[in-house]
N, C-alpha and C. Protein backbone atom coordinates (compact mmCIF):
# COMPACT_ATOMS: atom_id res chain seq x y z
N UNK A 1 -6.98 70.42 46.25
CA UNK A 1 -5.98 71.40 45.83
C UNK A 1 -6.62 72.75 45.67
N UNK A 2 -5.97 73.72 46.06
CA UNK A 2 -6.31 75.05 46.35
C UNK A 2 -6.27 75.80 45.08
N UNK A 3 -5.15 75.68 44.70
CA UNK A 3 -4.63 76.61 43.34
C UNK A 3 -4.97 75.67 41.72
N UNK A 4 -6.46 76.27 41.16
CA UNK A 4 -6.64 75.60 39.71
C UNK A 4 -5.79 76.24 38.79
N UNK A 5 -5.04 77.55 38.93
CA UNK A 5 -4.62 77.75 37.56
C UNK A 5 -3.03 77.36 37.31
N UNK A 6 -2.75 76.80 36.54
CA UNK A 6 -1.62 76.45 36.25
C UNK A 6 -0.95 76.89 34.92
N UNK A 7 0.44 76.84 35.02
CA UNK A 7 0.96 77.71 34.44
C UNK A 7 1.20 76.68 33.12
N UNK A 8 1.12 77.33 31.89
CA UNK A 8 2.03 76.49 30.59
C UNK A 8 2.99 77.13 30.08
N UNK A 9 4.03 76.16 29.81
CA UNK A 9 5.37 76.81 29.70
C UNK A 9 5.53 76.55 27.75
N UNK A 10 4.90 77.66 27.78
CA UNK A 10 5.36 77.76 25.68
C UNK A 10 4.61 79.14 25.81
N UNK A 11 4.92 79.76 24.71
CA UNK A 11 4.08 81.03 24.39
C UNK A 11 3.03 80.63 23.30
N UNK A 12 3.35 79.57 22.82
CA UNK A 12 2.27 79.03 21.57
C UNK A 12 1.08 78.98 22.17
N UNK A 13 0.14 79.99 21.80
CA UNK A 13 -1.49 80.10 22.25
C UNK A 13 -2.10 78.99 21.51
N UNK A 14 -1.58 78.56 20.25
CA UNK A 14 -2.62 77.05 19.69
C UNK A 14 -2.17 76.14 20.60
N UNK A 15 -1.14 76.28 21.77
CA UNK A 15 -0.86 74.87 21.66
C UNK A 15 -1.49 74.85 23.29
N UNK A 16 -1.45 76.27 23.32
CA UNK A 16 -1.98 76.62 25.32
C UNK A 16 -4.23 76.31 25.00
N UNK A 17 -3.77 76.71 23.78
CA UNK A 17 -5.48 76.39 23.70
C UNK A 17 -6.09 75.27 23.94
N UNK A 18 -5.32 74.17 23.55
CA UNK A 18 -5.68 72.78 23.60
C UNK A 18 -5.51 72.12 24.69
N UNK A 19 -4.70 72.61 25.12
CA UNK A 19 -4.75 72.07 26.96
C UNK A 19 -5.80 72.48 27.36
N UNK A 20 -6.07 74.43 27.28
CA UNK A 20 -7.29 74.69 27.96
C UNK A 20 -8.24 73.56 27.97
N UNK A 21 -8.60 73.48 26.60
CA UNK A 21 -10.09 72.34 26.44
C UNK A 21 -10.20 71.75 27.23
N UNK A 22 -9.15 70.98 27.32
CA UNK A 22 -9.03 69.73 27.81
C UNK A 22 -8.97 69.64 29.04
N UNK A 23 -8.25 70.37 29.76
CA UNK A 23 -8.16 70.32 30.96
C UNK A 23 -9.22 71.31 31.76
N UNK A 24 -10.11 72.20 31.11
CA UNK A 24 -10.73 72.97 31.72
C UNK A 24 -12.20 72.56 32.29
N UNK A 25 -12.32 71.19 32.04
CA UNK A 25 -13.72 70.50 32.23
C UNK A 25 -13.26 70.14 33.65
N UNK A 26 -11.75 70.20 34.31
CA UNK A 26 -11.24 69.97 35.66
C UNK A 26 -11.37 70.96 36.71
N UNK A 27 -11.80 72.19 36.11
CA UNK A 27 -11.51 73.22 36.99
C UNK A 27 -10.70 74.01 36.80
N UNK A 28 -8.98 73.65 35.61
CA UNK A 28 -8.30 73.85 35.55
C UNK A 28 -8.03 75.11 34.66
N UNK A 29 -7.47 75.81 34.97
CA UNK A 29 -7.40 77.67 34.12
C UNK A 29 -6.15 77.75 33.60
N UNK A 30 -5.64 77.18 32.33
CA UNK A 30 -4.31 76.65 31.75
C UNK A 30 -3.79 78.22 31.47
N UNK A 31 -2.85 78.65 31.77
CA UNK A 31 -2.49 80.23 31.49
C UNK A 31 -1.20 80.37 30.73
N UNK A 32 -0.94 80.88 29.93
CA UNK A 32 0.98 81.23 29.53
C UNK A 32 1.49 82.17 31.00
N UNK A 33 2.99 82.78 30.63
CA UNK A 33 3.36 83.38 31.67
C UNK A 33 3.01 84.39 31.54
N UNK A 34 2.71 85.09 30.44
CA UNK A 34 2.35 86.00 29.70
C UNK A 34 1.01 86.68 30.49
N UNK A 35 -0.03 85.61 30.01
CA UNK A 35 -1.48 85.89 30.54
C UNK A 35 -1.31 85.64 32.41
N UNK A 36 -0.54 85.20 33.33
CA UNK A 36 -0.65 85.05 34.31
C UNK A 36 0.53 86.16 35.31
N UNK A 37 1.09 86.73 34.47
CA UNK A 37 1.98 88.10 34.73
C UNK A 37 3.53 87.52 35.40
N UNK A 38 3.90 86.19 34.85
CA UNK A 38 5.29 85.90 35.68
C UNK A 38 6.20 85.44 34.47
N UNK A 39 7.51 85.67 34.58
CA UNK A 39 8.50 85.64 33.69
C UNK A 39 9.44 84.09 33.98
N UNK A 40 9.35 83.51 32.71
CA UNK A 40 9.59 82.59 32.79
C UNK A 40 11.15 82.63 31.64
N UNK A 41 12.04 81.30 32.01
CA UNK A 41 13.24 81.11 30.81
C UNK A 41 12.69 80.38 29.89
N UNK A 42 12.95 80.42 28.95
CA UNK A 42 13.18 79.50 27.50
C UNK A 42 13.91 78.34 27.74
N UNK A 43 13.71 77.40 28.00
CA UNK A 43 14.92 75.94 28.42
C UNK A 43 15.25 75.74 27.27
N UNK A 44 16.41 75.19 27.58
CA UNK A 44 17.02 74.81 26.30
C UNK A 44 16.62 73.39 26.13
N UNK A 45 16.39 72.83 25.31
CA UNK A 45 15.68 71.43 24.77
C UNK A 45 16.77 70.51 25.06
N UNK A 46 17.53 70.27 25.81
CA UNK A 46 18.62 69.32 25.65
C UNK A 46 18.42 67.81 25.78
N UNK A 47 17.32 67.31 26.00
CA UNK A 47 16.82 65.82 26.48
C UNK A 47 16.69 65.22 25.36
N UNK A 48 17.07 63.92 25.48
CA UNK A 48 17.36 62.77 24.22
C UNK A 48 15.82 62.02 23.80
N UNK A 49 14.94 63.01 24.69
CA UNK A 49 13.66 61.98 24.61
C UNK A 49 12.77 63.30 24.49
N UNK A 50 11.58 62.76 24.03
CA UNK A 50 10.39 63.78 24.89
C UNK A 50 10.24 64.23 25.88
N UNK A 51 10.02 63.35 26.42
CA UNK A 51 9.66 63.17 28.07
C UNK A 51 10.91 63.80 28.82
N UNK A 52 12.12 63.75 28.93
CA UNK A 52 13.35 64.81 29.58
C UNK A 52 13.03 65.85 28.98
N UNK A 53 12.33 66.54 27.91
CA UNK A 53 12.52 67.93 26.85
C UNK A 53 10.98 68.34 28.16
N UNK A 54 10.09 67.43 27.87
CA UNK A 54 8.82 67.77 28.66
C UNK A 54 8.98 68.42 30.32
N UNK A 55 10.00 67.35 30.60
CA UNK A 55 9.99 67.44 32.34
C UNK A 55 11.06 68.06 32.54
N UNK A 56 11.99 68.73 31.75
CA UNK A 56 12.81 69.90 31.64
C UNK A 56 11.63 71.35 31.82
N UNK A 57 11.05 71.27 30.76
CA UNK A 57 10.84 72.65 30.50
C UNK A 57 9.42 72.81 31.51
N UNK A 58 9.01 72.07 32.57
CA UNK A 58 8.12 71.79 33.38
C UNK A 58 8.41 72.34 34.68
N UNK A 59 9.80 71.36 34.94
CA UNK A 59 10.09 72.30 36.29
C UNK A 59 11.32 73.47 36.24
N UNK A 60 11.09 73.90 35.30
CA UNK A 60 12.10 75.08 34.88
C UNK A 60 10.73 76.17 35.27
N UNK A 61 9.69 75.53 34.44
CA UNK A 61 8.40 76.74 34.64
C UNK A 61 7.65 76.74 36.36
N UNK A 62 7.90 75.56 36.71
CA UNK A 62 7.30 75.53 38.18
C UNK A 62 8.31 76.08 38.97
N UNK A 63 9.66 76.14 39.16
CA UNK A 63 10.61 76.57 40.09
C UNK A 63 10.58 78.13 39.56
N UNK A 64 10.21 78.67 38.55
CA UNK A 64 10.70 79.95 38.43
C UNK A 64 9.09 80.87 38.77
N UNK A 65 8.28 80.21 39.18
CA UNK A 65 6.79 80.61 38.77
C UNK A 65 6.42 80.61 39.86
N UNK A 66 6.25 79.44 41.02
CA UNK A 66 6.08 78.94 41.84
C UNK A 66 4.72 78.48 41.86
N UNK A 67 4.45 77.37 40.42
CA UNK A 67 2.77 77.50 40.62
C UNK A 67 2.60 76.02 39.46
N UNK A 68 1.91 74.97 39.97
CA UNK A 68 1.89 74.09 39.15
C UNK A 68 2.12 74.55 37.37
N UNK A 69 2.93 73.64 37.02
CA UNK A 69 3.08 73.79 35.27
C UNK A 69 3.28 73.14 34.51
N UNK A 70 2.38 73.02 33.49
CA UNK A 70 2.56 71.76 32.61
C UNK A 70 3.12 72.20 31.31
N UNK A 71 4.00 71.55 30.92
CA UNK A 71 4.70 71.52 29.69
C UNK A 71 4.70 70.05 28.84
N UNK A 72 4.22 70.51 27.39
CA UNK A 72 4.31 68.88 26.52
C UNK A 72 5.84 69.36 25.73
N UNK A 73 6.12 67.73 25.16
CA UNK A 73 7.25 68.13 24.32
C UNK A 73 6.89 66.91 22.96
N UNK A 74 6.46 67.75 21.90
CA UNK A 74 6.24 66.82 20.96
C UNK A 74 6.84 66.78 19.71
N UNK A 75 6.51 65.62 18.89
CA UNK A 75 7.12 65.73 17.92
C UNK A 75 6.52 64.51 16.59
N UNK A 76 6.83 64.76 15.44
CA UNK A 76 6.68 63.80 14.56
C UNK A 76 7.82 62.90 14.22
N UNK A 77 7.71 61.25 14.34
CA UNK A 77 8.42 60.15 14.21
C UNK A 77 7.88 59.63 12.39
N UNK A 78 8.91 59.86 11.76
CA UNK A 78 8.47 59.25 10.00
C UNK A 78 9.66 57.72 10.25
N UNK A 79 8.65 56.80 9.76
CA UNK A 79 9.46 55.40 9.42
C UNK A 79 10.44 55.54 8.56
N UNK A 80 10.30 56.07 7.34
CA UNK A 80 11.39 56.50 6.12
C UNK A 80 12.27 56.50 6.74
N UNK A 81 12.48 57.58 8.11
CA UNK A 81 13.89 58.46 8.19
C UNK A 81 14.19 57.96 9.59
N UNK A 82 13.53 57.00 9.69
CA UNK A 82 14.07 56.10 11.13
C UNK A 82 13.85 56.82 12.40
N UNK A 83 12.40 57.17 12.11
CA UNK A 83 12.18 58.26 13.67
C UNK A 83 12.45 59.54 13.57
N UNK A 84 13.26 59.92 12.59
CA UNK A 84 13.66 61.60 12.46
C UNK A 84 12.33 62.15 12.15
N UNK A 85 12.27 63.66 12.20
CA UNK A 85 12.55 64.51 13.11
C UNK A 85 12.84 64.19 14.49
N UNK A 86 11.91 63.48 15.00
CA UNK A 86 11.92 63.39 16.37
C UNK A 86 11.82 64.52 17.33
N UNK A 87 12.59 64.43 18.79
CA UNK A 87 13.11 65.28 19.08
C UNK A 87 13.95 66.58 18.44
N UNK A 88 13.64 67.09 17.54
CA UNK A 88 14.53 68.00 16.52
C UNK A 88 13.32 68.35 16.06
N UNK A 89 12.04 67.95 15.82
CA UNK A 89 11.26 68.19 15.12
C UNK A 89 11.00 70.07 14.70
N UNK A 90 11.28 70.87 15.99
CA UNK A 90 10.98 72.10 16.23
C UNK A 90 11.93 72.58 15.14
N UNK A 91 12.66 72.26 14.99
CA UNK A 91 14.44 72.65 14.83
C UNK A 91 14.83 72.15 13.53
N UNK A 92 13.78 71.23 12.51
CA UNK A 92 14.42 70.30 12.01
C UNK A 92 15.49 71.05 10.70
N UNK A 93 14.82 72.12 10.19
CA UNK A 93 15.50 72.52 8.57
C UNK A 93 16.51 73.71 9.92
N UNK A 94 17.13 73.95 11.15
CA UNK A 94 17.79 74.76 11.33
C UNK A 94 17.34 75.52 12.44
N UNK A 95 16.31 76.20 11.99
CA UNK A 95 15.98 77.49 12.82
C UNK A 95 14.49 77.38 13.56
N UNK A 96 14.46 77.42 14.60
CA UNK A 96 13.73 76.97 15.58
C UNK A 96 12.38 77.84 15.29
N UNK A 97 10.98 76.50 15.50
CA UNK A 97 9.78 77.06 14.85
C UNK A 97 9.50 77.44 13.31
N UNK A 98 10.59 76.98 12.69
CA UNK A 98 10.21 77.84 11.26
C UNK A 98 9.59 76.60 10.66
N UNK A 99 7.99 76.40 10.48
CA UNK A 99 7.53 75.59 10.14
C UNK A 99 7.48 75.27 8.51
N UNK A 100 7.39 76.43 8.08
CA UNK A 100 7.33 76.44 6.14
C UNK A 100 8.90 75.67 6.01
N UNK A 101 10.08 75.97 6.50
CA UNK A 101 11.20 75.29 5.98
C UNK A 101 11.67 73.76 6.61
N UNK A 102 10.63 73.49 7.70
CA UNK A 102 11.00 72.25 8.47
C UNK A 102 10.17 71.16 7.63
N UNK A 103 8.52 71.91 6.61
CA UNK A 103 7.89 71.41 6.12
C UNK A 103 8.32 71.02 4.38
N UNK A 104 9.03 72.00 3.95
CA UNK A 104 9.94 72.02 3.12
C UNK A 104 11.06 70.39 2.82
N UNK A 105 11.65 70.61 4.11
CA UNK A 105 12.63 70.11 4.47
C UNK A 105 12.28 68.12 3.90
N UNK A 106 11.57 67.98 4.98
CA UNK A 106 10.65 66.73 4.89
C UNK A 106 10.25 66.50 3.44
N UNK A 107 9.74 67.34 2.80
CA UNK A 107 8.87 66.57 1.69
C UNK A 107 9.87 67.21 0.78
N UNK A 108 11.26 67.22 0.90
CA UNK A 108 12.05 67.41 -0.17
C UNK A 108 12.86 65.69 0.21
N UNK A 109 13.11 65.36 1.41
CA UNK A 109 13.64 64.32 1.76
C UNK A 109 12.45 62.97 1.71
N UNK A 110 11.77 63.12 1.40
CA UNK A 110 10.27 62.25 0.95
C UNK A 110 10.12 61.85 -0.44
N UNK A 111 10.94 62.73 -1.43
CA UNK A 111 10.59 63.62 -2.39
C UNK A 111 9.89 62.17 -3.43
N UNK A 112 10.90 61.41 -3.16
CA UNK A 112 10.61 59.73 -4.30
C UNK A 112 10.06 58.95 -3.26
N UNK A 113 9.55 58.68 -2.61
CA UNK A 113 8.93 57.79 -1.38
C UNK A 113 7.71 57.59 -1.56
N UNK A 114 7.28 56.71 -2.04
CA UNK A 114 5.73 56.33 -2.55
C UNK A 114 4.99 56.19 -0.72
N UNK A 115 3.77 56.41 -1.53
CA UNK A 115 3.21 56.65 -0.61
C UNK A 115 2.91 55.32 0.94
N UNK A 116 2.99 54.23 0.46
CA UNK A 116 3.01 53.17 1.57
C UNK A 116 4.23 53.31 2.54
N UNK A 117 5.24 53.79 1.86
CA UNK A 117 6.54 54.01 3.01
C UNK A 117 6.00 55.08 3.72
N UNK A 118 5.80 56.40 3.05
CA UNK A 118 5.55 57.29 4.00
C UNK A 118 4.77 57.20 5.81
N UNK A 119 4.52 56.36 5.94
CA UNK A 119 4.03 56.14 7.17
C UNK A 119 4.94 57.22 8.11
N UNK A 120 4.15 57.39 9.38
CA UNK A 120 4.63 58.52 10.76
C UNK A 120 3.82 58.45 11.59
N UNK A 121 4.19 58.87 12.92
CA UNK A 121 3.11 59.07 13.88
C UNK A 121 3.67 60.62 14.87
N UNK A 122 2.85 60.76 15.13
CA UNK A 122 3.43 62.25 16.42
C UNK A 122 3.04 61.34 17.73
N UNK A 123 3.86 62.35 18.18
CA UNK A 123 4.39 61.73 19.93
C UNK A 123 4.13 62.59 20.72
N UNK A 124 3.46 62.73 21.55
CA UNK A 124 3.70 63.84 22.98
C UNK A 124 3.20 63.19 24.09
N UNK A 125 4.52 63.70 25.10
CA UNK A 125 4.70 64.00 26.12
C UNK A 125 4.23 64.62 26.86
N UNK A 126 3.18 64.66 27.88
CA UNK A 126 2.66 65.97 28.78
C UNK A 126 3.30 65.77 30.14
N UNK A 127 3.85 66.58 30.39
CA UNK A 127 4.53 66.63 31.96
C UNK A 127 3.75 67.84 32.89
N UNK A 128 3.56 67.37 33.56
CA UNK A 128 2.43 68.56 35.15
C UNK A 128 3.36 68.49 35.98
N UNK A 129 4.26 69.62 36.65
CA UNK A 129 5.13 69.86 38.06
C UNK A 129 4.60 70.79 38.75
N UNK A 130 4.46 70.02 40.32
CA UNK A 130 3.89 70.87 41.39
C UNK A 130 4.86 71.54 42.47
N UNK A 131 4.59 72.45 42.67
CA UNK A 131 5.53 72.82 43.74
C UNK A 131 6.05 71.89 44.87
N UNK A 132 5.58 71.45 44.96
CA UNK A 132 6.18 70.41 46.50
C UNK A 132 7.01 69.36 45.34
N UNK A 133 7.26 69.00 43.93
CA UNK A 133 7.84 68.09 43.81
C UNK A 133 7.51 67.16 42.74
N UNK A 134 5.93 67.03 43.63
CA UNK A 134 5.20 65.60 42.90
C UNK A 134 5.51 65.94 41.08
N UNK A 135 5.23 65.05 40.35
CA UNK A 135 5.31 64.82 38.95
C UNK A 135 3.91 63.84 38.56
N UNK A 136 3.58 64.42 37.65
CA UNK A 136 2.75 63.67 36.83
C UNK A 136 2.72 63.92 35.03
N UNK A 137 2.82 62.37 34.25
CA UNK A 137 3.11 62.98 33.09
C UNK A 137 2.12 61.35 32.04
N UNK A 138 2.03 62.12 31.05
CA UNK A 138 1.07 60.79 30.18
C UNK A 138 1.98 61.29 28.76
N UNK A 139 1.76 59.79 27.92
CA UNK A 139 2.34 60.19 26.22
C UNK A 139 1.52 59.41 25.57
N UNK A 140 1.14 60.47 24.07
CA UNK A 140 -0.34 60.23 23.48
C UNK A 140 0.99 60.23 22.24
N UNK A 141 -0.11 59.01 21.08
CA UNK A 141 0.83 59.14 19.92
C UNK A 141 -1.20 58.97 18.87
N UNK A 142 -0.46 59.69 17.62
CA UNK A 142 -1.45 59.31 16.73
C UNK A 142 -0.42 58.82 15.09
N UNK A 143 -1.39 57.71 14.78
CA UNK A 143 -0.29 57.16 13.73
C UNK A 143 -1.27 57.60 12.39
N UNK A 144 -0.51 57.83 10.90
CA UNK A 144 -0.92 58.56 10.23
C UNK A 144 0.31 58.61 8.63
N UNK A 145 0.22 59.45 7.48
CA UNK A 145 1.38 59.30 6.69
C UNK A 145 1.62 60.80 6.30
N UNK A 146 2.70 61.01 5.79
CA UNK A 146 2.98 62.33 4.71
C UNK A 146 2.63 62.24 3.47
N UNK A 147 1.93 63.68 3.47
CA UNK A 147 1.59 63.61 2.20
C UNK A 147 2.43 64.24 1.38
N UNK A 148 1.94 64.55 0.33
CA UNK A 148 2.61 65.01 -0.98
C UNK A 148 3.05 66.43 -1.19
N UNK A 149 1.90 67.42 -0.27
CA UNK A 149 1.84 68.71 -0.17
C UNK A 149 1.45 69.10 1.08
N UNK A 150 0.91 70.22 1.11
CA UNK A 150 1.07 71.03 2.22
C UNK A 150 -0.68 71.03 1.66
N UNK A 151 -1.53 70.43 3.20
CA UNK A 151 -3.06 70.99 2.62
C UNK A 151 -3.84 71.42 3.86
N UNK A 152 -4.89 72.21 3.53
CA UNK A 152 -5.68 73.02 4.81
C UNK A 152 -4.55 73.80 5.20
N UNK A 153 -5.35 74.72 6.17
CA UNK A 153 -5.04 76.30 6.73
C UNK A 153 -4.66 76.32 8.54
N UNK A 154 -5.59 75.01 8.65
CA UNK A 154 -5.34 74.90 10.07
C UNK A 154 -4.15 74.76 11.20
N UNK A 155 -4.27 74.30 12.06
CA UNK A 155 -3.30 73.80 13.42
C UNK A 155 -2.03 74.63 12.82
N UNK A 156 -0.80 73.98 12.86
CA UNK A 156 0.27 74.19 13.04
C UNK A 156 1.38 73.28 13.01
N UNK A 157 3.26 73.46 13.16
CA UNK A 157 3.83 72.80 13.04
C UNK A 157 3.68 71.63 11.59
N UNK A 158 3.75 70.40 11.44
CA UNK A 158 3.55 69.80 10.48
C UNK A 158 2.65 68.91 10.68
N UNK A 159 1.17 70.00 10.93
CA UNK A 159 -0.23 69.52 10.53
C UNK A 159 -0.47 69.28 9.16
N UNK A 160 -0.32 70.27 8.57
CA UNK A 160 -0.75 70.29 6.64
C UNK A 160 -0.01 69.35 6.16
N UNK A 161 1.03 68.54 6.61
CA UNK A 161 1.73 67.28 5.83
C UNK A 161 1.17 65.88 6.44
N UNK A 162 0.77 65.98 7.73
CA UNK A 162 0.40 64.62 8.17
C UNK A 162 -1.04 64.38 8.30
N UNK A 163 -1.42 63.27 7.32
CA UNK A 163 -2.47 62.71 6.84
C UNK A 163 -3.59 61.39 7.68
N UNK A 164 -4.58 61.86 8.15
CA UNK A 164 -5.26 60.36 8.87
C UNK A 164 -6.48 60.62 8.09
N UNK A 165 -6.34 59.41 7.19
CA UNK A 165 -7.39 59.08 5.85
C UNK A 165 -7.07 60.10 4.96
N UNK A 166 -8.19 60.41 4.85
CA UNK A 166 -8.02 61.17 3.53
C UNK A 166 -7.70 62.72 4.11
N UNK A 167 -7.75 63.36 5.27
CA UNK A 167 -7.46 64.60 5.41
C UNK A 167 -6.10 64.80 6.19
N UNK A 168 -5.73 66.22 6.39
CA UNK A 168 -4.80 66.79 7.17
C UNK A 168 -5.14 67.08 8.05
N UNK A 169 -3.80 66.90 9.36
CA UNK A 169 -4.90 67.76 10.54
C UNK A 169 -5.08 69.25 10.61
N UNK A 170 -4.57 69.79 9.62
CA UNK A 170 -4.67 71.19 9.02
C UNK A 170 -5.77 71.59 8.41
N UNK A 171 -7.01 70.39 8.02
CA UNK A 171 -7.63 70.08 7.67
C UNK A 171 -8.89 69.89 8.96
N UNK A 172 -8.70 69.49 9.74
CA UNK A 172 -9.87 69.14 10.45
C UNK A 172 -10.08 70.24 11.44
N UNK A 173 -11.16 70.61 11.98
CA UNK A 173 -11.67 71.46 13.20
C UNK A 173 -10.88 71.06 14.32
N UNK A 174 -10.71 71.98 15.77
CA UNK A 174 -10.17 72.12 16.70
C UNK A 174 -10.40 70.58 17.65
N UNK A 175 -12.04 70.47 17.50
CA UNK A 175 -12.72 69.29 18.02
C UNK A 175 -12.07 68.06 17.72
N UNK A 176 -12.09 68.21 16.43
CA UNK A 176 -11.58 66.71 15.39
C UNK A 176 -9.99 66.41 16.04
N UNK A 177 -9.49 67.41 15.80
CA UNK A 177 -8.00 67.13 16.26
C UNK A 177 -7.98 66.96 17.49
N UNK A 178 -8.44 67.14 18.23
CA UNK A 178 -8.48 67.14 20.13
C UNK A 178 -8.93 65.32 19.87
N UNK A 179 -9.84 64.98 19.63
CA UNK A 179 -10.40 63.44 19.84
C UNK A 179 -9.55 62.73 18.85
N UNK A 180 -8.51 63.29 17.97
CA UNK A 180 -7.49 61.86 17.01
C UNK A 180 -6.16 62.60 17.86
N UNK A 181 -5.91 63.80 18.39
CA UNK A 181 -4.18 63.81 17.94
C UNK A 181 -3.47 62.78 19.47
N UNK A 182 -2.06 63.21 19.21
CA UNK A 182 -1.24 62.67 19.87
C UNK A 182 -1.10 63.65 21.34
N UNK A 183 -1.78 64.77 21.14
CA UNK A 183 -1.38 65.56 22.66
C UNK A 183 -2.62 65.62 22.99
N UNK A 184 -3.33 65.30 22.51
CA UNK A 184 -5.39 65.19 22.76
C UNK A 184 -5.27 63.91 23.25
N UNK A 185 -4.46 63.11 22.61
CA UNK A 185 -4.40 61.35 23.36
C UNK A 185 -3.89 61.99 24.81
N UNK A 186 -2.71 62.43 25.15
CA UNK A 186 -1.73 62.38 25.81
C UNK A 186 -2.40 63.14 27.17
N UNK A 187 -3.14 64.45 26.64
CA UNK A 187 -3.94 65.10 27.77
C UNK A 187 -5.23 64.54 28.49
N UNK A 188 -5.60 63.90 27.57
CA UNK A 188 -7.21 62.73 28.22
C UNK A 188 -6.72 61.69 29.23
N UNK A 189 -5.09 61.13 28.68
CA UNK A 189 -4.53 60.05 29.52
C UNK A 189 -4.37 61.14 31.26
N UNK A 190 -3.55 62.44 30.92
CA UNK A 190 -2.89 63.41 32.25
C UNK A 190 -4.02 63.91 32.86
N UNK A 191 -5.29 64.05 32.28
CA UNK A 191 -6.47 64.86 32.45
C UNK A 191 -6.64 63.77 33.71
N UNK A 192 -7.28 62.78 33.22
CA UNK A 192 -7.47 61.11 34.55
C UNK A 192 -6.66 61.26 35.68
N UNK A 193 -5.09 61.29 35.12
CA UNK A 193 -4.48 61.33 36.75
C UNK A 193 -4.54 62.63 37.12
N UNK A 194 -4.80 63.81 36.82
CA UNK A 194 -4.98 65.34 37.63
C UNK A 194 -6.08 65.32 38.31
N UNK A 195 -7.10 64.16 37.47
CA UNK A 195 -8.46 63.91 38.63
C UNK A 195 -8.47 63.59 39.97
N UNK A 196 -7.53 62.40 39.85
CA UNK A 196 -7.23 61.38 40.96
C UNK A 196 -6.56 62.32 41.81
N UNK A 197 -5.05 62.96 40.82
CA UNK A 197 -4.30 63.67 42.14
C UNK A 197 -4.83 64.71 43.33
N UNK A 198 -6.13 65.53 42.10
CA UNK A 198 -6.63 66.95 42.61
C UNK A 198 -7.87 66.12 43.92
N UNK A 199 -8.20 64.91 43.79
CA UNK A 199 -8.99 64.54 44.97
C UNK A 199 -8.04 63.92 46.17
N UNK A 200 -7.43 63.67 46.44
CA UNK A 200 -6.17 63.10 47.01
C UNK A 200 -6.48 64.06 48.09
């Protein structure tokens, strides 16, 4: 394959960062539309799953771009609430991205839930669309609980609430979270087949 840089369809630089890592030991030059100078839409999230939210907003970015693009679509699954957030996760207290009130939200609906229920895991989806068509996509989950508060400074979304052992992933270095999370699972799984595909 001729063309390494591929496009990611989010403006979130933490979240374009972590692909970089990951995928850049491939050759691969993970870019926003931003950093690669092409204008992309905002999809609307309408898929009942990850994986349709993923491979929506994938070839929305490859047909308008004309340049391989990978888009994840993730989210946190709590046992308590029967999978909720889920898909909504972005969205959950209302207003899209507002992480302080989605984090709010949760540990007001947690509020009496001892800590053995609290169990959760995050989910993602990574979807890669190439111009000619092809599809390639992997889903990484990491299992884990809510905590009580909001702790560490780090990552994003509802890192500072979800707990593996004793820390947050708000809590751990860039490294740490790349080798436990659910889109660090999900990209090591997509990373393998971009190997295979890019020798093909």
């Amino acid at each position: 394959m001729e063309n390494k840089v591929f496009l990611i369809a989010t403006h979130n630089m933490k979240k374009r960062n972590e692909l970089y890592r990951i995928l850049s030991p491939l050759g691969i030059d993970v870019q926003t539309a931003e950093q690669a100078g092409v204008e992309i839409t905002d999809v609307e999230e309408t898929g009942e799953t990850f994986y349709e939210n993923a491979l929506l907003k994938a070839q929305s970015g490859c047909r308008e771009s004309g340049m391989p693009c990978v888009a994840d679509d993730s989210g946190l699954a709590v046992d308590y609430l029967v999978g909720a957030p889920g898909v909504y996760s972005a969205r959950f207290a209302g207003e899209h991205g507002n992480d302080a009130k989605n984090n709010q939200k949760l540990l007001k609906l947690l509020s009496d839930v001892p800590v053995e229920e609290r169990t959760a895991k995050f989910v993602s989806v990574v979807c890669c669309v190439f111009p000619n068509g092809d599809i390639i996509s992997a889903r990484g989950e990491c299992k884990g609980y809510i905590g009580f508060e909001e702790i560490g400074d780090g990552g994003f979304g509802y890192d500072p609430l979800f707990m593996v052992g004793d820390k947050s992933f708000a809590q751990l270095s860039p490294e740490e979270k790349d080798a436990l999370s659910h889109r660090g699972n999900a990209l090591r799984l997509i990373s393998e087949k971009l190997k295979e595909y890019m020798s093909l």
